[in-house]
N, C-alpha and C. Protein backbone atom coordinates (compact mmCIF):
# COMPACT_ATOMS: atom_id res chain seq x y z
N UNK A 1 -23.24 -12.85 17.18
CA UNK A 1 -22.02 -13.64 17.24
C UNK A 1 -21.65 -13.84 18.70
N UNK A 2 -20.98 -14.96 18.61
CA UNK A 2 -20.55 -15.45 20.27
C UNK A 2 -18.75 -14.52 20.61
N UNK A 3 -18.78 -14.18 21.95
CA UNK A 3 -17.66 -13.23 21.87
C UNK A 3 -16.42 -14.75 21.92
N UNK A 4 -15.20 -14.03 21.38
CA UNK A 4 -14.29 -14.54 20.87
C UNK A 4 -14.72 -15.13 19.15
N UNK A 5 -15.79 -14.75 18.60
CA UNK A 5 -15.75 -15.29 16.99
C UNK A 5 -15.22 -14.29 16.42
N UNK A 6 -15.28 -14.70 14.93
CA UNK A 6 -14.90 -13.34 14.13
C UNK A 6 -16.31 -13.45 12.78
N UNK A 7 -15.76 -11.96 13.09
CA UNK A 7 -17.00 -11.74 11.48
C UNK A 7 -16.47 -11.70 10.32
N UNK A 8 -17.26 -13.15 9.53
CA UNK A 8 -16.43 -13.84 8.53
C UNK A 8 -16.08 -12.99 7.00
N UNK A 9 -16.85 -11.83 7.33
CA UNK A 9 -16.31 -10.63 6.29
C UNK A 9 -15.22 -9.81 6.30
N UNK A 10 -14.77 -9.64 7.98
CA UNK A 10 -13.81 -8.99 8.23
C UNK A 10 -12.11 -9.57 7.84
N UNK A 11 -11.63 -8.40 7.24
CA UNK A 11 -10.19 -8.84 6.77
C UNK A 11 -9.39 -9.31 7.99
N UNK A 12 -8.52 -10.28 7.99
CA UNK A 12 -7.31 -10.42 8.92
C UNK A 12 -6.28 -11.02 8.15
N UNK A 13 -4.88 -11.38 8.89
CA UNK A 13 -4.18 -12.41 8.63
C UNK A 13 -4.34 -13.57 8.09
N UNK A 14 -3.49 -13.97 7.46
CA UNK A 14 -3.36 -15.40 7.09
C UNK A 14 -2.93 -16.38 8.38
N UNK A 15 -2.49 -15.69 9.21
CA UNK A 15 -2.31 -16.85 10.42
C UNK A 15 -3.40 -16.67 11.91
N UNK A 16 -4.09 -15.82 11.08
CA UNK A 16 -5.39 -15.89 11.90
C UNK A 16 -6.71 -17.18 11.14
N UNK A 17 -6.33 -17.26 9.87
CA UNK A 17 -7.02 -18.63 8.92
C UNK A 17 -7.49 -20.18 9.55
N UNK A 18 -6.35 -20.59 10.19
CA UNK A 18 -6.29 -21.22 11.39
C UNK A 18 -6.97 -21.03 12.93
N UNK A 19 -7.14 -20.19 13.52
CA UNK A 19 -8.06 -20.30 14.40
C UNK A 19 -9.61 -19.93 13.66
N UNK A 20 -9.51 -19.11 12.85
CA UNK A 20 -11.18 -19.19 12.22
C UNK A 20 -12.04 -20.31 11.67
N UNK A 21 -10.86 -21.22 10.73
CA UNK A 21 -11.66 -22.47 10.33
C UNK A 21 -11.96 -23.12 11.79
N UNK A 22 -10.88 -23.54 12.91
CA UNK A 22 -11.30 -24.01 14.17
C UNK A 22 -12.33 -23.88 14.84
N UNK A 23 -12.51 -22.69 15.01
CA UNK A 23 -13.66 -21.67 15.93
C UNK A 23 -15.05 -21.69 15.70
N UNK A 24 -14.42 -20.98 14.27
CA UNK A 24 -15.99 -20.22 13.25
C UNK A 24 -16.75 -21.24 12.32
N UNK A 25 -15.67 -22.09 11.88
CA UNK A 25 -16.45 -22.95 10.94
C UNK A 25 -16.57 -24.48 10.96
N UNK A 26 -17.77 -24.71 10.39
CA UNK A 26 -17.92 -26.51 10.40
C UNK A 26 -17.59 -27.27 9.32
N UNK A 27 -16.62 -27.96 9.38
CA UNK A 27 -16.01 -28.79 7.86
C UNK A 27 -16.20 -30.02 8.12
N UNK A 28 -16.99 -30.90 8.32
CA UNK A 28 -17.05 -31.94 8.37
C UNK A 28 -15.64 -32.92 8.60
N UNK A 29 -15.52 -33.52 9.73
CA UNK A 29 -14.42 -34.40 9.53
C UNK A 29 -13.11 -34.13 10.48
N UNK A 30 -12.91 -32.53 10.37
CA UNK A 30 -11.80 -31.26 10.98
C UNK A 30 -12.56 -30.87 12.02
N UNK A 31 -11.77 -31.81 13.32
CA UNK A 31 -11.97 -30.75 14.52
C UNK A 31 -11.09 -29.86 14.71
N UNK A 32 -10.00 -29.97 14.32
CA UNK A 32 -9.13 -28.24 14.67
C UNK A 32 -8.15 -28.74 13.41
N UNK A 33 -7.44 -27.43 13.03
CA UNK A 33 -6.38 -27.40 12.75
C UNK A 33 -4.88 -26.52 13.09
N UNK A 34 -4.37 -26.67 12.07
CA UNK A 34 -3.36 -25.52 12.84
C UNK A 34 -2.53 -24.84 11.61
N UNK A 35 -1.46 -23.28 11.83
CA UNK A 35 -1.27 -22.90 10.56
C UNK A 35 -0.26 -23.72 9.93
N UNK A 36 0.33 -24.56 10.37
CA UNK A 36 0.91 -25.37 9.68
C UNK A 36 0.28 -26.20 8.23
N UNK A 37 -1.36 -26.71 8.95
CA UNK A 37 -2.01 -27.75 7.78
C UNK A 37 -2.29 -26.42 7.02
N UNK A 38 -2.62 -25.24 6.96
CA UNK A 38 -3.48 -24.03 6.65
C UNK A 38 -2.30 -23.68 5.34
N UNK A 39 -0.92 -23.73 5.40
CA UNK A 39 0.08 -23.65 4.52
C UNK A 39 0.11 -24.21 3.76
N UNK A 40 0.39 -25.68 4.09
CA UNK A 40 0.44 -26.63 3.48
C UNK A 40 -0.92 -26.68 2.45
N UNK A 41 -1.57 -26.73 2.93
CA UNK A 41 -3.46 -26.76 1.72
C UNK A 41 -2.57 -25.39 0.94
N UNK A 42 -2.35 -24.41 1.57
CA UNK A 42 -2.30 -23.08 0.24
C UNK A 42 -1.04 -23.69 -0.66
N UNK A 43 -0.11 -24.15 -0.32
CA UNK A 43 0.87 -24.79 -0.97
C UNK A 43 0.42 -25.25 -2.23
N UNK A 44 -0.37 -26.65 -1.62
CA UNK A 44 -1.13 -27.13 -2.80
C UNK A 44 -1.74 -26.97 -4.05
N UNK A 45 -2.88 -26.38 -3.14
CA UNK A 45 -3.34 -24.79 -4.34
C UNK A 45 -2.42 -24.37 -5.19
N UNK A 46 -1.33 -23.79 -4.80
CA UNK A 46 -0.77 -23.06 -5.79
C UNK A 46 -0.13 -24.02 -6.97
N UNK A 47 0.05 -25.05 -6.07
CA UNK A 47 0.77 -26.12 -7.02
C UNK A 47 -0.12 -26.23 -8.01
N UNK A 48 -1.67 -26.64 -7.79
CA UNK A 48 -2.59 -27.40 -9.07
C UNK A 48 -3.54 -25.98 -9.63
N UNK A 49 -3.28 -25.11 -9.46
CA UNK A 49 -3.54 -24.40 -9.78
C UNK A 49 -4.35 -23.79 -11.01
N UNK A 50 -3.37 -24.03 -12.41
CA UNK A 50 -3.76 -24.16 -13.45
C UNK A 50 -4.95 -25.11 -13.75
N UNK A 51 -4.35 -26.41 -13.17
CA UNK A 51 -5.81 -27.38 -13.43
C UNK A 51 -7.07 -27.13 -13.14
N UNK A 52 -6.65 -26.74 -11.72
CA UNK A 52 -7.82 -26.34 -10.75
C UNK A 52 -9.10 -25.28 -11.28
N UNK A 53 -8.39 -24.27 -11.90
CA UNK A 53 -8.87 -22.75 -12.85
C UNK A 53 -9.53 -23.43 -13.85
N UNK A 54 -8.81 -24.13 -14.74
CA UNK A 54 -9.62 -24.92 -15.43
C UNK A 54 -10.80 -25.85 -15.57
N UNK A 55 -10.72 -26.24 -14.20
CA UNK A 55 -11.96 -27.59 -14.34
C UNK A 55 -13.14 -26.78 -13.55
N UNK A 56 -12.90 -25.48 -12.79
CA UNK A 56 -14.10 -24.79 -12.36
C UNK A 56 -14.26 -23.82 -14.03
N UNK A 57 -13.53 -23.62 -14.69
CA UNK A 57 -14.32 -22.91 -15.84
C UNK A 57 -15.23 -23.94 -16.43
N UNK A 58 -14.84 -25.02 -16.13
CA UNK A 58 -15.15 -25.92 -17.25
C UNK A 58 -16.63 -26.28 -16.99
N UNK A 59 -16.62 -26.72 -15.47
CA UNK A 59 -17.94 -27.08 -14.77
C UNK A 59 -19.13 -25.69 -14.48
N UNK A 60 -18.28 -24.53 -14.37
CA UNK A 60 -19.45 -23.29 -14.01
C UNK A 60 -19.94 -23.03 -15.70
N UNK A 61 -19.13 -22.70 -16.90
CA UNK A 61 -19.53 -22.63 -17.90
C UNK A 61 -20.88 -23.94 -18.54
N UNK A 62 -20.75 -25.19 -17.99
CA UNK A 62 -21.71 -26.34 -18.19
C UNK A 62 -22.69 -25.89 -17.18
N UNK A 63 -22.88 -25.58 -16.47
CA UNK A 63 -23.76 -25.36 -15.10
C UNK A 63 -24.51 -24.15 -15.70
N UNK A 64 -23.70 -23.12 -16.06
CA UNK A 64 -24.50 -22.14 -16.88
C UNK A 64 -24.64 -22.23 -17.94
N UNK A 65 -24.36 -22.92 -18.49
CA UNK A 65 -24.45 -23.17 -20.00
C UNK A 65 -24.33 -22.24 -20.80
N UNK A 66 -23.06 -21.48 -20.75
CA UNK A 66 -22.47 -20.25 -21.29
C UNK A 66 -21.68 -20.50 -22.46
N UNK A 67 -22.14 -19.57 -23.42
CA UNK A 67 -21.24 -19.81 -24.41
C UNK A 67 -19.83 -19.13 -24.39
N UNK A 68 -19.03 -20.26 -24.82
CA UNK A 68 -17.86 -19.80 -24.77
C UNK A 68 -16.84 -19.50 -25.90
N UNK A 69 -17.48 -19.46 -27.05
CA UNK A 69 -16.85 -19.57 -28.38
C UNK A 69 -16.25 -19.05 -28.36
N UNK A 70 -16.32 -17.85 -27.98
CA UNK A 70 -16.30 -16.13 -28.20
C UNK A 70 -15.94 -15.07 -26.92
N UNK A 71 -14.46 -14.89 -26.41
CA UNK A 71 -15.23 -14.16 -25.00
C UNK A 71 -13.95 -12.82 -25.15
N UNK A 72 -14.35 -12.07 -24.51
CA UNK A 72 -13.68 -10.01 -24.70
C UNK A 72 -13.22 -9.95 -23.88
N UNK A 73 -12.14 -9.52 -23.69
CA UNK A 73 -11.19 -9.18 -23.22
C UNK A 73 -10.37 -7.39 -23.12
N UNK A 74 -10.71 -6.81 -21.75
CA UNK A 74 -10.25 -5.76 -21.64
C UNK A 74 -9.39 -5.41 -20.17
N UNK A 75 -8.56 -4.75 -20.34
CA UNK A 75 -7.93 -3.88 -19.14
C UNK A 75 -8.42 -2.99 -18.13
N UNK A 76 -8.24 -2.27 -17.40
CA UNK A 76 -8.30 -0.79 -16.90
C UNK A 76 -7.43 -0.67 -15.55
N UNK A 77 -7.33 0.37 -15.31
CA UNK A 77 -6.20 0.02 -14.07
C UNK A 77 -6.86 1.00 -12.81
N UNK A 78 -6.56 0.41 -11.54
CA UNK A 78 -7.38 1.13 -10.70
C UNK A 78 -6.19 1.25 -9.42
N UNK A 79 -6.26 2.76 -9.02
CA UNK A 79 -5.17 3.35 -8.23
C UNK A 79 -5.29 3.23 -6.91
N UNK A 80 -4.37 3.41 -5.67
CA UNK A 80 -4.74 3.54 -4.54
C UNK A 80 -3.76 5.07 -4.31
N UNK A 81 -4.72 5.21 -2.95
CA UNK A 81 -4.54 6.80 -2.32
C UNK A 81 -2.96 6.61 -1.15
N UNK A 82 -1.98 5.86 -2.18
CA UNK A 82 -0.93 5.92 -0.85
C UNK A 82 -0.05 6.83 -1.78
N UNK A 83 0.93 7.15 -1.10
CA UNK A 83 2.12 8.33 -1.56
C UNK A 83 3.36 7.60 -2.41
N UNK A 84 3.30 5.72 -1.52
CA UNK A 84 4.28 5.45 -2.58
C UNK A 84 3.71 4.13 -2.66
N UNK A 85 4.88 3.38 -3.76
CA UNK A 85 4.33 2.39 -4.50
C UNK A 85 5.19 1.00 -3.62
N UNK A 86 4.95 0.29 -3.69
CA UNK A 86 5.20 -1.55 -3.12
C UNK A 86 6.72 -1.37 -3.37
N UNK A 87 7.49 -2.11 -2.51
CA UNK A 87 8.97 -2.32 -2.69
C UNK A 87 9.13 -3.20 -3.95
N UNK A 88 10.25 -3.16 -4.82
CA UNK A 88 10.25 -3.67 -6.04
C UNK A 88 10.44 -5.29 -5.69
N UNK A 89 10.31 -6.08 -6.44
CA UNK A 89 10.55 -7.69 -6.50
C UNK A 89 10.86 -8.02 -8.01
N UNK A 90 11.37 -9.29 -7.72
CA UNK A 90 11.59 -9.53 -9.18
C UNK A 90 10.10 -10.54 -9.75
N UNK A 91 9.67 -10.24 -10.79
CA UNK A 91 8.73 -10.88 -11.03
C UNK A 91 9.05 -11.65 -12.77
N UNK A 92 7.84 -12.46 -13.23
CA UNK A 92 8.37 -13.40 -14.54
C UNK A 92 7.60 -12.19 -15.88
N UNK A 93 7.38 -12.75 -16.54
CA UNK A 93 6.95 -12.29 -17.89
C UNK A 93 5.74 -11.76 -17.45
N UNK A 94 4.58 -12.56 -16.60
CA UNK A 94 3.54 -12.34 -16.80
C UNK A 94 3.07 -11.54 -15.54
N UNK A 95 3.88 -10.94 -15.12
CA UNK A 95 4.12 -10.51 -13.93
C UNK A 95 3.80 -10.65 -12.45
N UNK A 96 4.07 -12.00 -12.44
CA UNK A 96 3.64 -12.87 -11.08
C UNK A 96 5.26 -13.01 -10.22
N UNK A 97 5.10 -13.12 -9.12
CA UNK A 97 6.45 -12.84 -8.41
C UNK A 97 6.76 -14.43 -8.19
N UNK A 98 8.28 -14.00 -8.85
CA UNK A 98 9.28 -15.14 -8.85
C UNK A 98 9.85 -14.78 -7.31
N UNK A 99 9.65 -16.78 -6.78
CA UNK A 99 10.32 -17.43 -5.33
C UNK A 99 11.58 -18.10 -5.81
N UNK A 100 11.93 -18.19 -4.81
CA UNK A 100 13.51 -19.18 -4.58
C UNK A 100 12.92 -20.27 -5.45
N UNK A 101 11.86 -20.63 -5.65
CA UNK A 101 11.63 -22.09 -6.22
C UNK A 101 11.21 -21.82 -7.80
N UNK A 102 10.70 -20.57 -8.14
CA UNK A 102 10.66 -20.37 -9.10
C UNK A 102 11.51 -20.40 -10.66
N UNK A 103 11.07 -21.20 -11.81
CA UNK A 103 12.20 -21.14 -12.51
C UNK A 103 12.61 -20.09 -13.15
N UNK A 104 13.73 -19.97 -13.93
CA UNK A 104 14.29 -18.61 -14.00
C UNK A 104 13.90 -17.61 -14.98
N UNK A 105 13.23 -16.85 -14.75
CA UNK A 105 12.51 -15.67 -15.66
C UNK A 105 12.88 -15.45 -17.03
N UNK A 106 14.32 -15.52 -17.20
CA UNK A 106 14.73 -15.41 -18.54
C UNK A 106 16.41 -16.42 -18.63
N UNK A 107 15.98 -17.02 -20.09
CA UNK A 107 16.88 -17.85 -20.64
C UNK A 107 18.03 -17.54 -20.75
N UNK A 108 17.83 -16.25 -21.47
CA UNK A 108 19.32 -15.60 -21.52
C UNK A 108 20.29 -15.31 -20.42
N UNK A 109 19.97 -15.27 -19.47
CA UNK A 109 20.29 -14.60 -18.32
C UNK A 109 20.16 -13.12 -17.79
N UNK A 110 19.10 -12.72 -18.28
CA UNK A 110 19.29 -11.24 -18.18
C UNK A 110 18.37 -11.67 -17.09
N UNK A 111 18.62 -10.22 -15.68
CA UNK A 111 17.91 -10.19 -14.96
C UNK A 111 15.93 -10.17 -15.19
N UNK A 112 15.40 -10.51 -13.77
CA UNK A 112 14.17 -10.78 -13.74
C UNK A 112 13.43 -9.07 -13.68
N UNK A 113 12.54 -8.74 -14.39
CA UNK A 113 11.67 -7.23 -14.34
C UNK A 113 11.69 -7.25 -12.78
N UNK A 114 11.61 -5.49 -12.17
CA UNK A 114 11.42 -5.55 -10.53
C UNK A 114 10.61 -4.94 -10.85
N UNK A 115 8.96 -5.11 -10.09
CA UNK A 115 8.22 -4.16 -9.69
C UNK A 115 7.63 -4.34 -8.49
N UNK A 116 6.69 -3.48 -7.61
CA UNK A 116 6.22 -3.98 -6.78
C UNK A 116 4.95 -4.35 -7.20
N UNK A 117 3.63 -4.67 -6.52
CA UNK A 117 2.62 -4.93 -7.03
C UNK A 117 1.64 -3.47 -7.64
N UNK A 118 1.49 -2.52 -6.32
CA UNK A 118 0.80 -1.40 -6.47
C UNK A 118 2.32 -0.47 -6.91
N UNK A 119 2.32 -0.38 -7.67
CA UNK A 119 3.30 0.17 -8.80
C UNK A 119 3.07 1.42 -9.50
N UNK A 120 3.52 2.68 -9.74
CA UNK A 120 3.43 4.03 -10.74
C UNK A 120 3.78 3.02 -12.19
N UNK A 121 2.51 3.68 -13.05
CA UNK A 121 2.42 3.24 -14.32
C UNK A 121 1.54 4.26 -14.97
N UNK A 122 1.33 3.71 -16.55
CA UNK A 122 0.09 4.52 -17.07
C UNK A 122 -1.20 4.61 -16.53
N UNK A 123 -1.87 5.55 -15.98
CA UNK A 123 -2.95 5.55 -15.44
C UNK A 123 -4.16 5.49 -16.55
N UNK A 124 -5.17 4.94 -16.83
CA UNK A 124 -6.48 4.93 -17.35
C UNK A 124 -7.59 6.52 -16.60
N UNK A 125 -6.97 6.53 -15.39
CA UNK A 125 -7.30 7.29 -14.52
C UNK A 125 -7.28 8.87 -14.48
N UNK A 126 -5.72 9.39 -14.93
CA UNK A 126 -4.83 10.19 -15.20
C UNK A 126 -4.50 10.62 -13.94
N UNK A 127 -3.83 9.40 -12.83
CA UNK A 127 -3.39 9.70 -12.00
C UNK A 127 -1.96 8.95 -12.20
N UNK A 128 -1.11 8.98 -12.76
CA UNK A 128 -0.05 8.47 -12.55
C UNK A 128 0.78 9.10 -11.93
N UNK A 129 0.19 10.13 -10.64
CA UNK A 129 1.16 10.33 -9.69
C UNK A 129 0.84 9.06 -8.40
N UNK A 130 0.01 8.14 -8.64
CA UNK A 130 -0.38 7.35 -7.85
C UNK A 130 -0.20 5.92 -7.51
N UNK A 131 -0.01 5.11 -6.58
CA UNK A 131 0.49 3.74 -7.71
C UNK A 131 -0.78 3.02 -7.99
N UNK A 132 -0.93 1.97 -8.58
CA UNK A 132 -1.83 1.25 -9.11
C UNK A 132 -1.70 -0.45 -9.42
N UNK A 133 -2.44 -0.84 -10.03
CA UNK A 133 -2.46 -2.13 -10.41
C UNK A 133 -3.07 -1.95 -11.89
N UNK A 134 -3.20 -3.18 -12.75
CA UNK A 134 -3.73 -3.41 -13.96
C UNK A 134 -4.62 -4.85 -13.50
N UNK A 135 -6.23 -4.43 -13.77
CA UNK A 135 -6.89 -5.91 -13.94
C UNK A 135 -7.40 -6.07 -15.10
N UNK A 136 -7.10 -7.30 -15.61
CA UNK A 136 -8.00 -7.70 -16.59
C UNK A 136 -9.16 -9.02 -16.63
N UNK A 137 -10.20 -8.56 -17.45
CA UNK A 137 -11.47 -9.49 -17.26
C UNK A 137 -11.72 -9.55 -18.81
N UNK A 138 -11.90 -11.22 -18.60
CA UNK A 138 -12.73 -12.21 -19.90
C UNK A 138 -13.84 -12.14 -19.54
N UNK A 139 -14.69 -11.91 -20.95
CA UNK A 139 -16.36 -12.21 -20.68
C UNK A 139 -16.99 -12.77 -21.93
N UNK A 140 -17.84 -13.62 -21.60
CA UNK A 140 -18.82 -14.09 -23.14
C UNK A 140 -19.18 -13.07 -23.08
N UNK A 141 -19.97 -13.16 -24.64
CA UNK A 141 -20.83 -12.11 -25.40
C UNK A 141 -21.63 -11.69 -25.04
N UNK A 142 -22.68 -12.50 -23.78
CA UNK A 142 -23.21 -11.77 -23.06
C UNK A 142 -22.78 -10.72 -21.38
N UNK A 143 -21.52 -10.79 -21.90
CA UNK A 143 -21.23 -10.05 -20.52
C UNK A 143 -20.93 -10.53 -19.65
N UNK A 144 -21.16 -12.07 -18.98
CA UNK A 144 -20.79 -12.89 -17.96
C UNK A 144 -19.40 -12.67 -17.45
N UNK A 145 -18.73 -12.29 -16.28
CA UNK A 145 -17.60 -12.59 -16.70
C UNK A 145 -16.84 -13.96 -16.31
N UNK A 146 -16.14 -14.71 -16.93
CA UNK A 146 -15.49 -15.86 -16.71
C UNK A 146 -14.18 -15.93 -15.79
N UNK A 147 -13.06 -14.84 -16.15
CA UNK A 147 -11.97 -15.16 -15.43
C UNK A 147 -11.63 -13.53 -15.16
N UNK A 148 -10.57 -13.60 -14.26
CA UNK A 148 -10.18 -12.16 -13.83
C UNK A 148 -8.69 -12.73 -13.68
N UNK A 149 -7.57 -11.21 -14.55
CA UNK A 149 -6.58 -11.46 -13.37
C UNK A 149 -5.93 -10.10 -12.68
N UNK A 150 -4.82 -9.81 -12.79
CA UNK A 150 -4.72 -8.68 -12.03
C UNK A 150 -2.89 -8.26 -12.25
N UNK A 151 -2.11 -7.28 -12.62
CA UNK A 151 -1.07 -7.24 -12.82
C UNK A 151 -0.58 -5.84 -11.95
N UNK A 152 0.79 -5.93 -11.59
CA UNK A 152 1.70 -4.71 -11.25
C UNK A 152 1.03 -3.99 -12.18
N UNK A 153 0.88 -2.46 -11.15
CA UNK A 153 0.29 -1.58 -12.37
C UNK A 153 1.46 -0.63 -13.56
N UNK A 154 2.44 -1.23 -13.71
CA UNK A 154 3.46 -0.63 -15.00
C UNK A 154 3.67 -1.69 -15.85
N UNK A 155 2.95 -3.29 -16.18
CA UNK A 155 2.53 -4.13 -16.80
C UNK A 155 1.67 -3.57 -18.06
């Protein structure tokens, strides 16, 4: 690597995203950007989101030609080695964290669930002195797996 790159495995910031696509990578078209456009694209994303999830299941399942009649569905929850758990937030039903823009968690008016993400819950583990998360994975019948997601671990 040339000094000043980064190694494109290594974790950083999100406002380091912006000088790496600049630097490190070739996108045809994009000679630089900045974290401003870098927001704005994640913005997006989040906006089409649903669609988006969808039309790559749709195209990797045709590409593999996976059957999908049929696909399993399980939990397990996996802990980290810190002492405490994520500051609480308010999050929706499915336990994704509600923004200022978000609509309102419940009809009735009762407040929104608080958790943090890495959260004390039931452990699979039998560490529930620990906090954790909950992931869950879809798979066809042969095991493939299709989708993943991931919840506060007291979900």
């Amino acid at each position: 690597m040339t000094p000043g790159s980064h190694d494109s495995a290594a974790p950083s910031s999100k406002l380091a995203a912006a000088d790496w696509v600049t630097h490190d990578v070739h996108v045809e078209g994009l000679p630089a950007t900045d974290d401003d456009a870098c927001y704005r694209a994640m913005d997006w994303l989040h906006e089409v989101t649903d669609d988006l999830e969808k039309r790559v299941f749709d195209e990797v399942a045709n590409l593999l030609n996976l059957e999908v009649d049929l696909l399993f569905f399980d939990t397990t929850s996996a802990y980290f080695e810190l002492e405490e758990a994520d500051e609480p937030v308010a999050r929706d039903d499915k336990g994704c964290l509600l923004t200022d823009d978000s609509p309102p968690a419940e009809e009735d008016g009762e407040p929104a669930d608080q958790a943090g993400f890495r959260t004390f819950g039931k452990s699979k583990d039998s560490r529930d002195d620990l906090p954790q998360i909950v992931i869950g994975m879809a798979v066809t019948r042969d095991g493939i797996p299709v989708r993943v997601w991931s919840w506060p671990g007291n979900w």
